[in-house]
PDB file of N, CA and C in Angstrom:
ATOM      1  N   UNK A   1     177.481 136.965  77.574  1.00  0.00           N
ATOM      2  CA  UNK A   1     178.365 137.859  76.868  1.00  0.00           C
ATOM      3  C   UNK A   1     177.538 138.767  75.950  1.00  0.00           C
ATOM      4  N   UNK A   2     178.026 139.798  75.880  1.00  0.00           N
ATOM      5  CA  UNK A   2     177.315 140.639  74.808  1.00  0.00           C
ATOM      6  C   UNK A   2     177.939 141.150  74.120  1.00  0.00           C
ATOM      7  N   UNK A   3     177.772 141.589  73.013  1.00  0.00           N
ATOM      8  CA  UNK A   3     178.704 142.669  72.095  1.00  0.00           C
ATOM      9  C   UNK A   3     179.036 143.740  72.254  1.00  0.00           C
ATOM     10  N   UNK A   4     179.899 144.071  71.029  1.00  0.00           N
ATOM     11  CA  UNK A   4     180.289 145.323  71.925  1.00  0.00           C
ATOM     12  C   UNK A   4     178.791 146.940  71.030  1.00  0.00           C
ATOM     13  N   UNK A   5     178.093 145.910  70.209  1.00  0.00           N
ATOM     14  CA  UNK A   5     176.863 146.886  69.904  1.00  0.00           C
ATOM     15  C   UNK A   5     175.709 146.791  70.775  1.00  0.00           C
ATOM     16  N   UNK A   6     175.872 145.716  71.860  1.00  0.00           N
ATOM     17  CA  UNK A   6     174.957 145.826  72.684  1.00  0.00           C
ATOM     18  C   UNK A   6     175.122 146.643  74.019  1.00  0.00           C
ATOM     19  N   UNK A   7     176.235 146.581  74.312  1.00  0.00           N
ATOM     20  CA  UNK A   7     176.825 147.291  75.192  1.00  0.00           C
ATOM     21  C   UNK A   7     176.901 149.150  75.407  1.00  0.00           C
ATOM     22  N   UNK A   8     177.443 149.177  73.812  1.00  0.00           N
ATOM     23  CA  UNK A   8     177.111 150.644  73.491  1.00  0.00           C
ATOM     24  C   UNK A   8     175.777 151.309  73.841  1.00  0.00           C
ATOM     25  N   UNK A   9     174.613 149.976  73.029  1.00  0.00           N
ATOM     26  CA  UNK A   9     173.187 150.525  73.674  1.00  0.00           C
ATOM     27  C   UNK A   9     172.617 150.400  74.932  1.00  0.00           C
ATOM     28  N   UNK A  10     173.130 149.497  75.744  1.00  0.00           N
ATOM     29  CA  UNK A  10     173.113 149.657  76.994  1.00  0.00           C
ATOM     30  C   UNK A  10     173.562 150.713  77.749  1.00  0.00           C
ATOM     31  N   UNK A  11     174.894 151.462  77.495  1.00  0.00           N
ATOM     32  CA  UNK A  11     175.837 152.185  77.785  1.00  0.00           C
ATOM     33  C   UNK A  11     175.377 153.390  77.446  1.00  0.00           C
ATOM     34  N   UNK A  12     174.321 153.871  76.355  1.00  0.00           N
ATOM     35  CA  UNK A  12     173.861 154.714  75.977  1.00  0.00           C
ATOM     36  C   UNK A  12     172.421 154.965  76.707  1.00  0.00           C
ATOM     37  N   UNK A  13     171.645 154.446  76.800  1.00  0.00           N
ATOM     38  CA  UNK A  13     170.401 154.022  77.713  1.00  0.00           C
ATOM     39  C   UNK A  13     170.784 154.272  79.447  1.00  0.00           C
ATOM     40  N   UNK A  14     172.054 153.892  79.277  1.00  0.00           N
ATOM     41  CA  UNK A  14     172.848 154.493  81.175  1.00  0.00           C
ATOM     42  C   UNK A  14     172.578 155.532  81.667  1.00  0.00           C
ATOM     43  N   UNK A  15     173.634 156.027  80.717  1.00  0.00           N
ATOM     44  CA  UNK A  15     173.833 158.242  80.742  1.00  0.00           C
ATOM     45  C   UNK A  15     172.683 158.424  80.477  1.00  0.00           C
ATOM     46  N   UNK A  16     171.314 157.955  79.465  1.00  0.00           N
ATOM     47  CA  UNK A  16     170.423 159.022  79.682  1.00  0.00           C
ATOM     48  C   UNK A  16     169.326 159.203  80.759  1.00  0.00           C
ATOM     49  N   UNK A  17     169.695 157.864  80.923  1.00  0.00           N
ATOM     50  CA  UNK A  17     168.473 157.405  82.459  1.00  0.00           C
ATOM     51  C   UNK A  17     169.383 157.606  83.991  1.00  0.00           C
ATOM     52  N   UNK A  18     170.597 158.412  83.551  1.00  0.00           N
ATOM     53  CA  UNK A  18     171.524 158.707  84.432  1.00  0.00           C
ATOM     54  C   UNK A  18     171.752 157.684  85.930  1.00  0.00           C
ATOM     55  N   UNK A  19     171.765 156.317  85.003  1.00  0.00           N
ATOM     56  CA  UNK A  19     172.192 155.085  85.883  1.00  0.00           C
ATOM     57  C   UNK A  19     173.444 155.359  86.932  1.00  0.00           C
ATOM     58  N   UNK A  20     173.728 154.169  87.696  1.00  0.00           N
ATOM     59  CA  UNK A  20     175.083 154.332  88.716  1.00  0.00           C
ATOM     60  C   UNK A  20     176.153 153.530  88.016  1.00  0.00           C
ATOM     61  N   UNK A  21     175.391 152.715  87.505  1.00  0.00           N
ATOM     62  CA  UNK A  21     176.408 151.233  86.708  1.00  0.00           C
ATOM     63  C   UNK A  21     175.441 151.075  85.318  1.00  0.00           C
ATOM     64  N   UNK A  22     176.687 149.800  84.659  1.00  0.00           N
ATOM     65  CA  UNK A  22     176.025 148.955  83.633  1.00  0.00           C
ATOM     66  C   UNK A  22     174.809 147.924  84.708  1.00  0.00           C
ATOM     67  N   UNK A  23     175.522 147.195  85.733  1.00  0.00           N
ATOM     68  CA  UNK A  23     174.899 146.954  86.312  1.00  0.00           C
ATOM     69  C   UNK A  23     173.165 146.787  86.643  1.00  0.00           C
ATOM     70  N   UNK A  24     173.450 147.788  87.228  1.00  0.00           N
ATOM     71  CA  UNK A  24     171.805 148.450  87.837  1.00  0.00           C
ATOM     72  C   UNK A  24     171.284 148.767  86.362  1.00  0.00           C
ATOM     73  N   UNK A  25     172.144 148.995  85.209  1.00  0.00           N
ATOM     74  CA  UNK A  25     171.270 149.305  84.043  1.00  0.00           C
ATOM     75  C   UNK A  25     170.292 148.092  83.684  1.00  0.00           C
ATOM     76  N   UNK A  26     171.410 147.458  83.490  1.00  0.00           N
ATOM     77  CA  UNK A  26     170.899 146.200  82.686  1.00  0.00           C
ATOM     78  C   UNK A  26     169.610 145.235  83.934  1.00  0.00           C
ATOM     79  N   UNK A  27     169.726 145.552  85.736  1.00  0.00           N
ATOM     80  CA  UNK A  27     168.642 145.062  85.919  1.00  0.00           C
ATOM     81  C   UNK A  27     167.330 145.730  85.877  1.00  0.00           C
ATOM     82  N   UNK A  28     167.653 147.197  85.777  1.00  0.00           N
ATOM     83  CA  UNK A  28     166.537 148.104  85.251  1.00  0.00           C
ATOM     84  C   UNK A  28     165.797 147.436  83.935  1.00  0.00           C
ATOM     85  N   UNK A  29     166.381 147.260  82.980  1.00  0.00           N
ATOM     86  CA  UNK A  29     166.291 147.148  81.488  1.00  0.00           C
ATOM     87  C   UNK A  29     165.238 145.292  81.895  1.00  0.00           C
ATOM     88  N   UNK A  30     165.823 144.666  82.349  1.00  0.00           N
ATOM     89  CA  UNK A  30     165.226 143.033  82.927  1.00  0.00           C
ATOM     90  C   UNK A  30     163.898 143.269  83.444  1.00  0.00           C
ATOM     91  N   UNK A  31     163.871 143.825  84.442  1.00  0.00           N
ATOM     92  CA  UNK A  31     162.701 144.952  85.395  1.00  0.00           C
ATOM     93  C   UNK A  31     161.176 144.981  84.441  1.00  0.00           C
ATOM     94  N   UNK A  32     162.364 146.099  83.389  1.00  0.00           N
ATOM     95  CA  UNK A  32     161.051 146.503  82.096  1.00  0.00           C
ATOM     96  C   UNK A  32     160.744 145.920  81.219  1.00  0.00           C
ATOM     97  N   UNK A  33     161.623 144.846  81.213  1.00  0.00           N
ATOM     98  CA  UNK A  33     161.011 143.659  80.115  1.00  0.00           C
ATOM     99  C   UNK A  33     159.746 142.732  80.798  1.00  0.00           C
ATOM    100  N   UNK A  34     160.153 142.544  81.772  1.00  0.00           N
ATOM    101  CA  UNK A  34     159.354 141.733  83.013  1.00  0.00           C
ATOM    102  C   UNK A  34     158.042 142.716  82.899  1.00  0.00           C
ATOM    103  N   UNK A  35     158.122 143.680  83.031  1.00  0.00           N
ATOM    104  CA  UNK A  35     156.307 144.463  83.667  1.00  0.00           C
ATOM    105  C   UNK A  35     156.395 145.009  82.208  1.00  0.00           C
ATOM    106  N   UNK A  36     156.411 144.479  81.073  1.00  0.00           N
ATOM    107  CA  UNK A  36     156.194 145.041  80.016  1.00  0.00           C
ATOM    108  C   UNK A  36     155.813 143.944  79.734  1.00  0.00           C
ATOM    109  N   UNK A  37     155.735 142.921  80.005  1.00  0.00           N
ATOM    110  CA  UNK A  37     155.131 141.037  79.591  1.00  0.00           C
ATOM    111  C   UNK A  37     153.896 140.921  80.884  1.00  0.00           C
ATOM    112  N   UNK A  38     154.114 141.974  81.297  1.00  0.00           N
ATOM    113  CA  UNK A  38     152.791 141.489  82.639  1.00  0.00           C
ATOM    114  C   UNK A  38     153.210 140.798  83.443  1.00  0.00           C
ATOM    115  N   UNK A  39     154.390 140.880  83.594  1.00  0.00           N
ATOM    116  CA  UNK A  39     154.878 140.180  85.547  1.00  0.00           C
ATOM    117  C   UNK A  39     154.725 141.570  86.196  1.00  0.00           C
ATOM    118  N   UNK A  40     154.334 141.059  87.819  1.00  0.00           N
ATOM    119  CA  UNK A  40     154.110 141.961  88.886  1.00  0.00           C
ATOM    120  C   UNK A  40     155.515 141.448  89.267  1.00  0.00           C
ATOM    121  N   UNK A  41     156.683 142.439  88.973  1.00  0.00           N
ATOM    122  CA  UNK A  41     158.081 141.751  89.821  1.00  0.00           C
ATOM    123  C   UNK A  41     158.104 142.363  91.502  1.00  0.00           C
ATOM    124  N   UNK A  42     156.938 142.910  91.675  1.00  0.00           N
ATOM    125  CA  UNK A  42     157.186 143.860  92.664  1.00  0.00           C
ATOM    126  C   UNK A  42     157.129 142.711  93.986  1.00  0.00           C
ATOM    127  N   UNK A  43     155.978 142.043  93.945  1.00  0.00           N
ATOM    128  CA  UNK A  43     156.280 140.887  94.802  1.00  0.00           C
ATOM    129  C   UNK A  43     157.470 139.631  94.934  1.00  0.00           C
ATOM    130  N   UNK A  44     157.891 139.091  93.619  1.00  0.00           N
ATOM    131  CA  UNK A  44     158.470 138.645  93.461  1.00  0.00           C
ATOM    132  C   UNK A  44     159.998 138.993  93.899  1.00  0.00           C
ATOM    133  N   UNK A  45     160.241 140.400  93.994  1.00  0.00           N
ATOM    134  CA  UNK A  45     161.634 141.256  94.464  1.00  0.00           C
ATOM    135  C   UNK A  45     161.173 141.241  95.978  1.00  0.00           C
ATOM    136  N   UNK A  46     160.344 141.127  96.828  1.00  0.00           N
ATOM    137  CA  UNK A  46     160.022 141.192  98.036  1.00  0.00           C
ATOM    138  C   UNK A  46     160.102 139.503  98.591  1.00  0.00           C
ATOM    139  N   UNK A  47     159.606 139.140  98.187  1.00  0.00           N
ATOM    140  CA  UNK A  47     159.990 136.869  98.490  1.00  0.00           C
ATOM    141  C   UNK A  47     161.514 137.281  98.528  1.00  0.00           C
ATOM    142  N   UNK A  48     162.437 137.811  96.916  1.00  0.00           N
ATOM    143  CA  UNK A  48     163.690 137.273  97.146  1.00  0.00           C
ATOM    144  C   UNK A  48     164.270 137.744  98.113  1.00  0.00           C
ATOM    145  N   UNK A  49     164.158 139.380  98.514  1.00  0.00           N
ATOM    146  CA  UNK A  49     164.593 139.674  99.453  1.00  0.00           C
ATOM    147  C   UNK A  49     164.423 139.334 101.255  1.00  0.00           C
ATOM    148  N   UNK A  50     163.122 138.573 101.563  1.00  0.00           N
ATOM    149  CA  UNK A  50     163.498 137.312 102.521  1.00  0.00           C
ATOM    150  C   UNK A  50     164.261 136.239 102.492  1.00  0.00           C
ATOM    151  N   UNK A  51     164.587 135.658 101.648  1.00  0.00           N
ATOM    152  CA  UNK A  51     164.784 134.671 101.403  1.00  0.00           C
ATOM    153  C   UNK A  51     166.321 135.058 101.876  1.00  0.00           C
ATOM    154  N   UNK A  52     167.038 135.820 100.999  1.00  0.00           N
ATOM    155  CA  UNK A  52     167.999 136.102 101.042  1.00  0.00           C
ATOM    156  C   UNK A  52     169.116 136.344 102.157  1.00  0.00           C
ATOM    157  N   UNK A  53     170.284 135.860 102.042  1.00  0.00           N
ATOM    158  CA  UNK A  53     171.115 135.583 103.166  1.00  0.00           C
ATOM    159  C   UNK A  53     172.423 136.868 103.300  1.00  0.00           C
ATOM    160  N   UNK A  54     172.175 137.003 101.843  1.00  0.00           N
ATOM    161  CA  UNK A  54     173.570 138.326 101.689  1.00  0.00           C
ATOM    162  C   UNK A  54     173.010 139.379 102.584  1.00  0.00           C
ATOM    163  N   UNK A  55     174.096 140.344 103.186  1.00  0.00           N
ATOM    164  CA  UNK A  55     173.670 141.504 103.727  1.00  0.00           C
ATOM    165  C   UNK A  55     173.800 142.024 103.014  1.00  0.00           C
ATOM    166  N   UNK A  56     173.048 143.139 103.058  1.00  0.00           N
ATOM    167  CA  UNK A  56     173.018 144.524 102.123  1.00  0.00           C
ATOM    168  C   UNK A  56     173.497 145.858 102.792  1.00  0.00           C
ATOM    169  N   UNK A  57     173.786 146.830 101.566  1.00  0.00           N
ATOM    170  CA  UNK A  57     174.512 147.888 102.454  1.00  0.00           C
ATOM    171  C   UNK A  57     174.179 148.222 103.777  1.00  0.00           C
ATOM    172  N   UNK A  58     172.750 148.153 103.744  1.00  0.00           N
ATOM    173  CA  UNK A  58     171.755 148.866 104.700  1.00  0.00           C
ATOM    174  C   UNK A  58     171.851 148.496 106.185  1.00  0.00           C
ATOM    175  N   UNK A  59     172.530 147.075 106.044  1.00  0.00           N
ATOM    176  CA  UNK A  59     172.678 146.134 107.002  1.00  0.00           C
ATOM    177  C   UNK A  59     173.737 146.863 107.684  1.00  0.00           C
ATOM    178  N   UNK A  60     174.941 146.879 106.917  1.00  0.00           N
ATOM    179  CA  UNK A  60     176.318 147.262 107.910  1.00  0.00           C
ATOM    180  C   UNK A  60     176.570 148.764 108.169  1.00  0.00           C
ATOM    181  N   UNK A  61     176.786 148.994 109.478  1.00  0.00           N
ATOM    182  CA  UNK A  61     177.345 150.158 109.610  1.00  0.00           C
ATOM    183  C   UNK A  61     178.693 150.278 110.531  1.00  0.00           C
ATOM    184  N   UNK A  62     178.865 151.619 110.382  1.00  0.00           N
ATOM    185  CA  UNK A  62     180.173 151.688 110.686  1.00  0.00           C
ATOM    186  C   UNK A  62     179.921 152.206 112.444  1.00  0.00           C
ATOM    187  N   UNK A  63     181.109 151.974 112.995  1.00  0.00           N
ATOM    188  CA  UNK A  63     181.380 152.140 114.447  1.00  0.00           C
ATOM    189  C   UNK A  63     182.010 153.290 114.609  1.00  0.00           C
TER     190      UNK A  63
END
């Protein structure tokens, strides 16, 4: 849960980085905390995405 002053700054940090969602904000914002501590998430986002069972948009198309 977050507040509603965290939200605002999240919400504000959105529009200027002209995000799609809170969403995608907030894993942007995770992202840069991560390679701002010195994780390489770049591999780590490549494992999960094998691993992974969900399809993604990319997967389905239309007929």
């Amino acid at each position: 849960m977050l507040s509603d002053v965290e939200l605002k700054i999240i919400d504000a940090w959105r529009f200027e980085n002209m995000m799609p969602s809170r969403a995608a904000t907030i894993r942007a914002l995770i992202r840069l905390g991560l390679e701002a501590n010195g994780v390489d998430v770049t591999d780590i986002l490549k494992d999960a995405e094998k691993l992974s069972d969900i399809p993604k948009s990319d997967d389905v198309g239309i007929v």
